[in-house]
PDB file of N, CA and C in Angstrom:
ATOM      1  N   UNK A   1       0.847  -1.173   0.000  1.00  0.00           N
ATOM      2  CA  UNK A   1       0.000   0.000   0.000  1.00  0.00           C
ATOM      3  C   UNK A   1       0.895   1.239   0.000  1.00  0.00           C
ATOM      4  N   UNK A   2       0.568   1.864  -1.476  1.00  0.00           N
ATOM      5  CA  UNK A   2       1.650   3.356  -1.141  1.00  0.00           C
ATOM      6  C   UNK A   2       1.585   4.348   0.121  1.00  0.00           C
ATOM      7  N   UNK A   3       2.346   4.770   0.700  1.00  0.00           N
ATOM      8  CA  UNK A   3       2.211   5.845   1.829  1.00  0.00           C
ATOM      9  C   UNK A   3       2.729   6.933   1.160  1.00  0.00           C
ATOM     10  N   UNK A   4       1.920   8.427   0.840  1.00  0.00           N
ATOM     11  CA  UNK A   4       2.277   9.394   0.666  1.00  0.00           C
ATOM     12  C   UNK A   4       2.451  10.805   1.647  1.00  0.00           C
ATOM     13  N   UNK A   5       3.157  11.927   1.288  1.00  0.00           N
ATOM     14  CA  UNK A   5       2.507  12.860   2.054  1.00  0.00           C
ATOM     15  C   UNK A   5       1.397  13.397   1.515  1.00  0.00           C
ATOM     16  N   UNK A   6       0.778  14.412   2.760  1.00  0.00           N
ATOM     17  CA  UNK A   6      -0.068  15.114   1.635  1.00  0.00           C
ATOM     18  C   UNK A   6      -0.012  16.505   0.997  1.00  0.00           C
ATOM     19  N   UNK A   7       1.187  16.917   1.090  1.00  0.00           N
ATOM     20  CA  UNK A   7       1.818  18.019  -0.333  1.00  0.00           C
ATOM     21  C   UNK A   7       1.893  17.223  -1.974  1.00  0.00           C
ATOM     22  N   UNK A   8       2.880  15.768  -1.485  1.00  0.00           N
ATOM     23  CA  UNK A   8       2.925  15.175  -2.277  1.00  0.00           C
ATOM     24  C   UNK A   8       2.024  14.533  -3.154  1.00  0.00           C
ATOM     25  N   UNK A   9       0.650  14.352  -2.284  1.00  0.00           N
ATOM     26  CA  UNK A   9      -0.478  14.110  -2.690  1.00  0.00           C
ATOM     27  C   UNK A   9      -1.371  15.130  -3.533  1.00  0.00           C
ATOM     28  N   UNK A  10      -1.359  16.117  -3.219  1.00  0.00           N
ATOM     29  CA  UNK A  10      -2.061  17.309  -3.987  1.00  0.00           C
ATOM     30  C   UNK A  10      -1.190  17.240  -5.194  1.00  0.00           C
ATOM     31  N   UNK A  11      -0.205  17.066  -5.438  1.00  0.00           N
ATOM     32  CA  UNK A  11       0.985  18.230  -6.608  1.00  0.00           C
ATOM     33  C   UNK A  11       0.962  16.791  -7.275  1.00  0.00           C
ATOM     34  N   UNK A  12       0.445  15.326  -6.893  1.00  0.00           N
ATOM     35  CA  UNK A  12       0.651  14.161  -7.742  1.00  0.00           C
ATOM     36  C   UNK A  12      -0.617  14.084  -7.615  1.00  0.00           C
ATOM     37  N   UNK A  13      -2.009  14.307  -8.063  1.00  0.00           N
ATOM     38  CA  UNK A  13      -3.352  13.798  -7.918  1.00  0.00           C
ATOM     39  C   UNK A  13      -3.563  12.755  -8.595  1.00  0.00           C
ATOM     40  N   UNK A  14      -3.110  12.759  -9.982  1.00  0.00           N
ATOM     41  CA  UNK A  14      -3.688  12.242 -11.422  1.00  0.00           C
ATOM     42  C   UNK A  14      -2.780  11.002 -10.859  1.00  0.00           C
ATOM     43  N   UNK A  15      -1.644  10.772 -10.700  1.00  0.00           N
ATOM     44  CA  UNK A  15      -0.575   9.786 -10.157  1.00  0.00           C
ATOM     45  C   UNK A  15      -1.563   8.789  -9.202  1.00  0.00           C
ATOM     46  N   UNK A  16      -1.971   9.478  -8.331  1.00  0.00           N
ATOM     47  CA  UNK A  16      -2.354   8.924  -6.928  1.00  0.00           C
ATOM     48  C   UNK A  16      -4.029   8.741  -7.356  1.00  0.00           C
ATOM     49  N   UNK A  17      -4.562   9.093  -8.296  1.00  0.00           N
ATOM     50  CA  UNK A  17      -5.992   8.724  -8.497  1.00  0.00           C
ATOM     51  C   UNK A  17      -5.874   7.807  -9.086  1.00  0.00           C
ATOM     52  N   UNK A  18      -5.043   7.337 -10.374  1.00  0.00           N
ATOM     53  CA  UNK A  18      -5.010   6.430 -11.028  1.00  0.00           C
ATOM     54  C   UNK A  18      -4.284   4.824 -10.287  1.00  0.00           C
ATOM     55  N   UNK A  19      -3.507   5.271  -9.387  1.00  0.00           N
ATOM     56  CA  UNK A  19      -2.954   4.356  -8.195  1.00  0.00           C
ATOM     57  C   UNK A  19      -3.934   3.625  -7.580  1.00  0.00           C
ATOM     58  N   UNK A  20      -5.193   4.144  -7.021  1.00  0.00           N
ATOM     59  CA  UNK A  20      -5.962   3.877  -5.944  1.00  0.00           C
ATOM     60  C   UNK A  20      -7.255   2.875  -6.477  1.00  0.00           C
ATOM     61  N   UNK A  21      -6.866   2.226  -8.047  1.00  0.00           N
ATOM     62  CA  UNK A  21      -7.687   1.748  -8.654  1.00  0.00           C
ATOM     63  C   UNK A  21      -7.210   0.213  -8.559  1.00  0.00           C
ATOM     64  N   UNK A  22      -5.628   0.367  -8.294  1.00  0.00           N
ATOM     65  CA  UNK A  22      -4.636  -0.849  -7.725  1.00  0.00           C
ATOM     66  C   UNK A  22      -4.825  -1.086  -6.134  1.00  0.00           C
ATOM     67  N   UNK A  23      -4.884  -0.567  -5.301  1.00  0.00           N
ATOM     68  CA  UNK A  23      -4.458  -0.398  -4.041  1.00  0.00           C
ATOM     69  C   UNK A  23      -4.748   1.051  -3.360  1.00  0.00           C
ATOM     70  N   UNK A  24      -5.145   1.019  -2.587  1.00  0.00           N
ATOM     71  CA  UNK A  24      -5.880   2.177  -1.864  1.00  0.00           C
ATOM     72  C   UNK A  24      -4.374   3.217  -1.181  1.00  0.00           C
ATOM     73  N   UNK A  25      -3.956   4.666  -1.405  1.00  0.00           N
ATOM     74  CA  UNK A  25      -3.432   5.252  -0.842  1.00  0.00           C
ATOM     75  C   UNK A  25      -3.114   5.889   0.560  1.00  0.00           C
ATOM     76  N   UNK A  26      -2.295   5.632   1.166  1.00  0.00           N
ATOM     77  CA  UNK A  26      -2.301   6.158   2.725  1.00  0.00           C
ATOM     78  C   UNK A  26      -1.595   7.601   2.106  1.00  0.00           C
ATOM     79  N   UNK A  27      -2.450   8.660   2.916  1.00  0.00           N
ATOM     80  CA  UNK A  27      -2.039   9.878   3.329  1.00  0.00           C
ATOM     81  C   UNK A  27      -1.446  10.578   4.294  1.00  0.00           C
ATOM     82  N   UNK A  28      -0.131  10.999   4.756  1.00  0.00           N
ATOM     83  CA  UNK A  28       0.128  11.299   5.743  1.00  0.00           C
ATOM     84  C   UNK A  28       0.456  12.330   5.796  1.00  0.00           C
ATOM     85  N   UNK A  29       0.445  13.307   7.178  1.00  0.00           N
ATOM     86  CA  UNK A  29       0.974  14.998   7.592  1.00  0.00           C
ATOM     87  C   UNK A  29       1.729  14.869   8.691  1.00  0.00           C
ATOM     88  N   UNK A  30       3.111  15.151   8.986  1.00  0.00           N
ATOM     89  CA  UNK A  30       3.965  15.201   9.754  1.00  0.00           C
ATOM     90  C   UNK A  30       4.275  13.793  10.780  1.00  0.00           C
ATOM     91  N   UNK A  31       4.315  12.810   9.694  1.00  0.00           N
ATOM     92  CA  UNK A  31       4.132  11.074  10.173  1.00  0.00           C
ATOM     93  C   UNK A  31       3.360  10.430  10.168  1.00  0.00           C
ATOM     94  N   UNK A  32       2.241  11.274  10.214  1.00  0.00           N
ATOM     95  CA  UNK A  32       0.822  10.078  10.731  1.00  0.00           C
ATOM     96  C   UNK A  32       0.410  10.218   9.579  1.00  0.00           C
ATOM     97  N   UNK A  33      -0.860   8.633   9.759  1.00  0.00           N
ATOM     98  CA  UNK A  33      -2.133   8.761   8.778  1.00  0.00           C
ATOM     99  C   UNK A  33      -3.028   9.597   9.011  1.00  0.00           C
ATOM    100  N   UNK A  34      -3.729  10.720   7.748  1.00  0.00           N
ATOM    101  CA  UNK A  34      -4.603  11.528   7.740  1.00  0.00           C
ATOM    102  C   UNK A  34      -5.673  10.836   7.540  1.00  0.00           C
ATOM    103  N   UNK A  35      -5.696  10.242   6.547  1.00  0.00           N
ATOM    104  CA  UNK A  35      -6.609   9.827   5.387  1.00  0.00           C
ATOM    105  C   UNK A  35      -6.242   8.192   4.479  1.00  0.00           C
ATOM    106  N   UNK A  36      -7.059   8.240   3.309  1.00  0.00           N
ATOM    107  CA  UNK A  36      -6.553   7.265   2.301  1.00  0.00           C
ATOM    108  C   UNK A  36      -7.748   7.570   1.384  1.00  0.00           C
ATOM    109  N   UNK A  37      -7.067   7.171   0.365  1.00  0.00           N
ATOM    110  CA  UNK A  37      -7.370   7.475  -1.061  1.00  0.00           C
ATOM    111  C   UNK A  37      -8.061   6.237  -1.428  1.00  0.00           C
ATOM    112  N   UNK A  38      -9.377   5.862  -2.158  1.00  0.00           N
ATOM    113  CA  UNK A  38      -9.625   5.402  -2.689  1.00  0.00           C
ATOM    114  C   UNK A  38     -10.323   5.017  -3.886  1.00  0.00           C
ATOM    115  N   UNK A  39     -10.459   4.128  -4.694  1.00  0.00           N
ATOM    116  CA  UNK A  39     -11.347   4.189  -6.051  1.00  0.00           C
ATOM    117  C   UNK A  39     -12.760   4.117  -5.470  1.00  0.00           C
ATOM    118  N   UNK A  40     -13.647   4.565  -6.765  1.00  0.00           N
ATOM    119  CA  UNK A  40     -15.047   4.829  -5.985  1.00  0.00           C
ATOM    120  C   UNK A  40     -15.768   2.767  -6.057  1.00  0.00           C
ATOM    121  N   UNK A  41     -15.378   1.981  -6.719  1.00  0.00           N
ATOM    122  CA  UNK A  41     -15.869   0.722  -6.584  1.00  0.00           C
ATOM    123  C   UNK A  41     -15.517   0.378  -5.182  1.00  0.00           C
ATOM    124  N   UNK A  42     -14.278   0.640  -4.439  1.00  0.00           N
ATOM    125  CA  UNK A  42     -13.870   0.036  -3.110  1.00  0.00           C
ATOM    126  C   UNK A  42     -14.516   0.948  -2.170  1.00  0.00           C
ATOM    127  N   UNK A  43     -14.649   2.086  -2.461  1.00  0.00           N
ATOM    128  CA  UNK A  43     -15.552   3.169  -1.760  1.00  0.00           C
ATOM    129  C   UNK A  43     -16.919   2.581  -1.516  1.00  0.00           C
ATOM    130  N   UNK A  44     -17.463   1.976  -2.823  1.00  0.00           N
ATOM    131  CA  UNK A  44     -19.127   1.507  -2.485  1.00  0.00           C
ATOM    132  C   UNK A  44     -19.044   0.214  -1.307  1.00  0.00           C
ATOM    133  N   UNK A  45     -17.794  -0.670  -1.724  1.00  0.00           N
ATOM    134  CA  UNK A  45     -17.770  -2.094  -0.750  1.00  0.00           C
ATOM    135  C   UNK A  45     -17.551  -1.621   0.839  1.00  0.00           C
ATOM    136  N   UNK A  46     -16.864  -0.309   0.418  1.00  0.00           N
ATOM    137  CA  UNK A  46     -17.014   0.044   2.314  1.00  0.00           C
ATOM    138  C   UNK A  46     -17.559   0.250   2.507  1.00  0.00           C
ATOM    139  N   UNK A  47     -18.906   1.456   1.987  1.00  0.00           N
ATOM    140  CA  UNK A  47     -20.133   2.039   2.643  1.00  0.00           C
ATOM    141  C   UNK A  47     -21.119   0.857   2.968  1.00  0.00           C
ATOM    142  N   UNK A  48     -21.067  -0.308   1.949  1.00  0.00           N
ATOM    143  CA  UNK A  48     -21.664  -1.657   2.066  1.00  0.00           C
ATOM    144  C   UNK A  48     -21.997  -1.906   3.245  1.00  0.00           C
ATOM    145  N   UNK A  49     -20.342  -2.654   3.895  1.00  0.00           N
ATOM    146  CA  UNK A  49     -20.183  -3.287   4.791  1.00  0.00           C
ATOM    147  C   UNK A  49     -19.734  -2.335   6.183  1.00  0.00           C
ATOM    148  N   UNK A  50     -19.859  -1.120   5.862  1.00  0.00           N
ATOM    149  CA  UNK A  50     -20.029  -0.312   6.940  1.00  0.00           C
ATOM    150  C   UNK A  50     -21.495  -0.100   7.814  1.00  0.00           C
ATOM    151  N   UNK A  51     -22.764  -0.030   6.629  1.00  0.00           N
ATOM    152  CA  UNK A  51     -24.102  -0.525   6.747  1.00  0.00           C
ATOM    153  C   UNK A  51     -24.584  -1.449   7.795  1.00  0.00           C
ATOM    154  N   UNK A  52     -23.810  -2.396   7.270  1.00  0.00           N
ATOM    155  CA  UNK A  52     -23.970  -3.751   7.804  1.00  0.00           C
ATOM    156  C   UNK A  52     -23.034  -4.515   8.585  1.00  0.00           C
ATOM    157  N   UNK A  53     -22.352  -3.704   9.118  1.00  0.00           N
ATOM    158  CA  UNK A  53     -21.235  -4.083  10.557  1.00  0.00           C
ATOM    159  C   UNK A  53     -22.293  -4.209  11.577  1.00  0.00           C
ATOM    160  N   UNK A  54     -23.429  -3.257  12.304  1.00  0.00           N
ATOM    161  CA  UNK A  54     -23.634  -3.607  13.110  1.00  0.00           C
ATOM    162  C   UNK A  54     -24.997  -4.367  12.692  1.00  0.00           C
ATOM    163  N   UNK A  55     -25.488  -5.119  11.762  1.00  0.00           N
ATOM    164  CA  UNK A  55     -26.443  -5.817  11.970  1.00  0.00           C
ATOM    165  C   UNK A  55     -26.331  -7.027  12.602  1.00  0.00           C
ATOM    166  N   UNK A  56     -27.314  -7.580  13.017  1.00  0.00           N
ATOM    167  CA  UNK A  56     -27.499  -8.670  13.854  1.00  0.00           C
ATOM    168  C   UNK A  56     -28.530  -9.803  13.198  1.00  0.00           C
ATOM    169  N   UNK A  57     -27.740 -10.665  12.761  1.00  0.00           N
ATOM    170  CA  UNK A  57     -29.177 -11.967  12.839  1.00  0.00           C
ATOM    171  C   UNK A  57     -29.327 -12.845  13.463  1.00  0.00           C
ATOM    172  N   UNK A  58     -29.845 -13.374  13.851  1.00  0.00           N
ATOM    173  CA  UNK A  58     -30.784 -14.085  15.217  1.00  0.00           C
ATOM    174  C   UNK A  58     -31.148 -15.087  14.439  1.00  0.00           C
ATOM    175  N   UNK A  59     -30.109 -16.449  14.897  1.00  0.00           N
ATOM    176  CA  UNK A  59     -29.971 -17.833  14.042  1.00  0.00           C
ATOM    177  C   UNK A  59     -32.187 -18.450  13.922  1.00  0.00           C
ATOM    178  N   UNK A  60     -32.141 -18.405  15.536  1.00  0.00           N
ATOM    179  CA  UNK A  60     -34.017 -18.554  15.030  1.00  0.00           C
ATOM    180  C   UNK A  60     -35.119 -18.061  14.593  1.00  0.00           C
ATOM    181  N   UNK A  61     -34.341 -16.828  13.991  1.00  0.00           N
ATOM    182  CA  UNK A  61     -35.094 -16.002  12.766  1.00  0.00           C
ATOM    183  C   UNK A  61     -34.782 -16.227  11.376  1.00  0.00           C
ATOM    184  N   UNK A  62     -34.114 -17.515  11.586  1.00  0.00           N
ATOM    185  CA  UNK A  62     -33.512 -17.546   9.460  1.00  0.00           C
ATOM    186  C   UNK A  62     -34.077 -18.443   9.021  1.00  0.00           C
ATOM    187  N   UNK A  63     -34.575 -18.564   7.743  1.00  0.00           N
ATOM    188  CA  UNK A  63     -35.519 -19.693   7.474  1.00  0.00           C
ATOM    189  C   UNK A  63     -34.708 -20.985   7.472  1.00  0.00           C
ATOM    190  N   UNK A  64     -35.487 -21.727   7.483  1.00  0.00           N
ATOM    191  CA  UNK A  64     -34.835 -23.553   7.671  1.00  0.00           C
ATOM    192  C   UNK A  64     -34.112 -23.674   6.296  1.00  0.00           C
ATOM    193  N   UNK A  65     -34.398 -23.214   4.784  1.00  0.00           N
ATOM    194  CA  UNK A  65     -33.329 -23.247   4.056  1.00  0.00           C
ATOM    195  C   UNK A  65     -31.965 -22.622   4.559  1.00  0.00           C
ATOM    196  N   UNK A  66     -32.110 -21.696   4.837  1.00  0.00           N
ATOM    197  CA  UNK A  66     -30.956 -20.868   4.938  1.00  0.00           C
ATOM    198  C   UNK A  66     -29.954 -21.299   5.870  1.00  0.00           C
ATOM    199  N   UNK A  67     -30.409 -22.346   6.764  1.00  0.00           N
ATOM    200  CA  UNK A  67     -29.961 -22.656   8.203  1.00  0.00           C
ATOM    201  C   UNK A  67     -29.432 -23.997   7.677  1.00  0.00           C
ATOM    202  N   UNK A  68     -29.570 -24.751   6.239  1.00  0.00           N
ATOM    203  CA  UNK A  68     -29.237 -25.812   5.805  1.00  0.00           C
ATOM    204  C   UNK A  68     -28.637 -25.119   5.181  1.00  0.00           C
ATOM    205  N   UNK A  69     -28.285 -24.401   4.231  1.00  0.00           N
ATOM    206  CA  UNK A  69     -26.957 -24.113   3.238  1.00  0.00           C
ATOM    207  C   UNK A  69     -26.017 -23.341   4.134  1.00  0.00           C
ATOM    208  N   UNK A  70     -26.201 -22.813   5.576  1.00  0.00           N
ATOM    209  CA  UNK A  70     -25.066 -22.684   6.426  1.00  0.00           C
ATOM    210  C   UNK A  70     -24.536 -24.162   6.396  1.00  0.00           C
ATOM    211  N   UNK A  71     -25.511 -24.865   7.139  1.00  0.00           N
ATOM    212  CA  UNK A  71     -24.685 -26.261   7.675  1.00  0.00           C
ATOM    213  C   UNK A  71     -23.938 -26.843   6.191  1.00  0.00           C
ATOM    214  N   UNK A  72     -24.523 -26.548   5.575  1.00  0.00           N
ATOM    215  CA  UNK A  72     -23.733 -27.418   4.384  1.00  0.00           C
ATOM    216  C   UNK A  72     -22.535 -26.705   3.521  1.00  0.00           C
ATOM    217  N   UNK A  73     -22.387 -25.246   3.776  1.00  0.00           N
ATOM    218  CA  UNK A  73     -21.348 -24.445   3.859  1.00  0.00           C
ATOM    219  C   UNK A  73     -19.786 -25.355   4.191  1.00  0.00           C
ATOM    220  N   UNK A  74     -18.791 -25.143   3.126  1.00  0.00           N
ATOM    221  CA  UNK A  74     -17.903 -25.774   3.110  1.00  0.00           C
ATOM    222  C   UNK A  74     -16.651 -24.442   3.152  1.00  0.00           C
ATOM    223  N   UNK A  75     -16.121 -24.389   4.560  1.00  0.00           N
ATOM    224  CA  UNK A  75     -14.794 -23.018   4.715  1.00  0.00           C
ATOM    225  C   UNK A  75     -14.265 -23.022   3.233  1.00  0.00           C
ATOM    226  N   UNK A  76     -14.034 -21.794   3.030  1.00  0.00           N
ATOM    227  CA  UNK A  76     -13.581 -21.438   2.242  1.00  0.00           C
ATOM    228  C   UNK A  76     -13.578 -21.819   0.490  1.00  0.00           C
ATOM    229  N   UNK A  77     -14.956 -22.143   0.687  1.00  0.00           N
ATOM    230  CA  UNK A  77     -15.465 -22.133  -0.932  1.00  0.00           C
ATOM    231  C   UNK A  77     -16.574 -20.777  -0.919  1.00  0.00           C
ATOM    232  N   UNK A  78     -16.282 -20.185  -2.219  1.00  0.00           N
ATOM    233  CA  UNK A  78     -17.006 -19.381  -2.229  1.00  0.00           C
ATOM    234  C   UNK A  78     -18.325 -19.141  -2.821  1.00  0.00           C
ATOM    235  N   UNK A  79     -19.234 -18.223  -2.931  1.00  0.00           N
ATOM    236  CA  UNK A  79     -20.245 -17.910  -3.813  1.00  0.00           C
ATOM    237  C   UNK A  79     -20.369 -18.506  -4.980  1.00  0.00           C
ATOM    238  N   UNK A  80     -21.569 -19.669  -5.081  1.00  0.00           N
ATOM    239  CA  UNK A  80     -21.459 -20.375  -6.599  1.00  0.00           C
ATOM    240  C   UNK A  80     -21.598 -19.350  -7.904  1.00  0.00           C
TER     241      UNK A  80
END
Protein backbone atom coordinates (compact mmCIF):
# COMPACT_ATOMS: atom_id res chain seq x y z
CA UNK A 1 0.00 0.00 0.00
CA UNK A 2 1.65 3.36 -1.14
CA UNK A 3 2.21 5.84 1.83
CA UNK A 4 2.28 9.39 0.67
CA UNK A 5 2.51 12.86 2.05
CA UNK A 6 -0.07 15.11 1.64
CA UNK A 7 1.82 18.02 -0.33
CA UNK A 8 2.92 15.17 -2.28
CA UNK A 9 -0.48 14.11 -2.69
CA UNK A 10 -2.06 17.31 -3.99
CA UNK A 11 0.99 18.23 -6.61
CA UNK A 12 0.65 14.16 -7.74
CA UNK A 13 -3.35 13.80 -7.92
CA UNK A 14 -3.69 12.24 -11.42
CA UNK A 15 -0.57 9.79 -10.16
CA UNK A 16 -2.35 8.92 -6.93
CA UNK A 17 -5.99 8.72 -8.50
CA UNK A 18 -5.01 6.43 -11.03
CA UNK A 19 -2.95 4.36 -8.19
CA UNK A 20 -5.96 3.88 -5.94
CA UNK A 21 -7.69 1.75 -8.65
CA UNK A 22 -4.64 -0.85 -7.72
CA UNK A 23 -4.46 -0.40 -4.04
CA UNK A 24 -5.88 2.18 -1.86
CA UNK A 25 -3.43 5.25 -0.84
CA UNK A 26 -2.30 6.16 2.73
CA UNK A 27 -2.04 9.88 3.33
CA UNK A 28 0.13 11.30 5.74
CA UNK A 29 0.97 15.00 7.59
CA UNK A 30 3.97 15.20 9.75
CA UNK A 31 4.13 11.07 10.17
CA UNK A 32 0.82 10.08 10.73
CA UNK A 33 -2.13 8.76 8.78
CA UNK A 34 -4.60 11.53 7.74
CA UNK A 35 -6.61 9.83 5.39
CA UNK A 36 -6.55 7.26 2.30
CA UNK A 37 -7.37 7.48 -1.06
CA UNK A 38 -9.63 5.40 -2.69
CA UNK A 39 -11.35 4.19 -6.05
CA UNK A 40 -15.05 4.83 -5.99
CA UNK A 41 -15.87 0.72 -6.58
CA UNK A 42 -13.87 0.04 -3.11
CA UNK A 43 -15.55 3.17 -1.76
CA UNK A 44 -19.13 1.51 -2.48
CA UNK A 45 -17.77 -2.09 -0.75
CA UNK A 46 -17.01 0.04 2.31
CA UNK A 47 -20.13 2.04 2.64
CA UNK A 48 -21.66 -1.66 2.07
CA UNK A 49 -20.18 -3.29 4.79
CA UNK A 50 -20.03 -0.31 6.94
CA UNK A 51 -24.10 -0.53 6.75
CA UNK A 52 -23.97 -3.75 7.80
CA UNK A 53 -21.23 -4.08 10.56
CA UNK A 54 -23.63 -3.61 13.11
CA UNK A 55 -26.44 -5.82 11.97
CA UNK A 56 -27.50 -8.67 13.85
CA UNK A 57 -29.18 -11.97 12.84
CA UNK A 58 -30.78 -14.08 15.22
CA UNK A 59 -29.97 -17.83 14.04
CA UNK A 60 -34.02 -18.55 15.03
CA UNK A 61 -35.09 -16.00 12.77
CA UNK A 62 -33.51 -17.55 9.46
CA UNK A 63 -35.52 -19.69 7.47
CA UNK A 64 -34.83 -23.55 7.67
CA UNK A 65 -33.33 -23.25 4.06
CA UNK A 66 -30.96 -20.87 4.94
CA UNK A 67 -29.96 -22.66 8.20
CA UNK A 68 -29.24 -25.81 5.81
CA UNK A 69 -26.96 -24.11 3.24
CA UNK A 70 -25.07 -22.68 6.43
CA UNK A 71 -24.69 -26.26 7.67
CA UNK A 72 -23.73 -27.42 4.38
CA UNK A 73 -21.35 -24.45 3.86
CA UNK A 74 -17.90 -25.77 3.11
CA UNK A 75 -14.79 -23.02 4.71
CA UNK A 76 -13.58 -21.44 2.24
CA UNK A 77 -15.46 -22.13 -0.93
CA UNK A 78 -17.01 -19.38 -2.23
CA UNK A 79 -20.24 -17.91 -3.81
CA UNK A 80 -21.46 -20.38 -6.60
Amino acid sequence: MPVVGASEFVRGFGRYQDEAYREVVKVTSHGRVIGGYLAAPDLELFERMKRHAGEVLVVGDLLDDVVADIQAAEYGSGPE
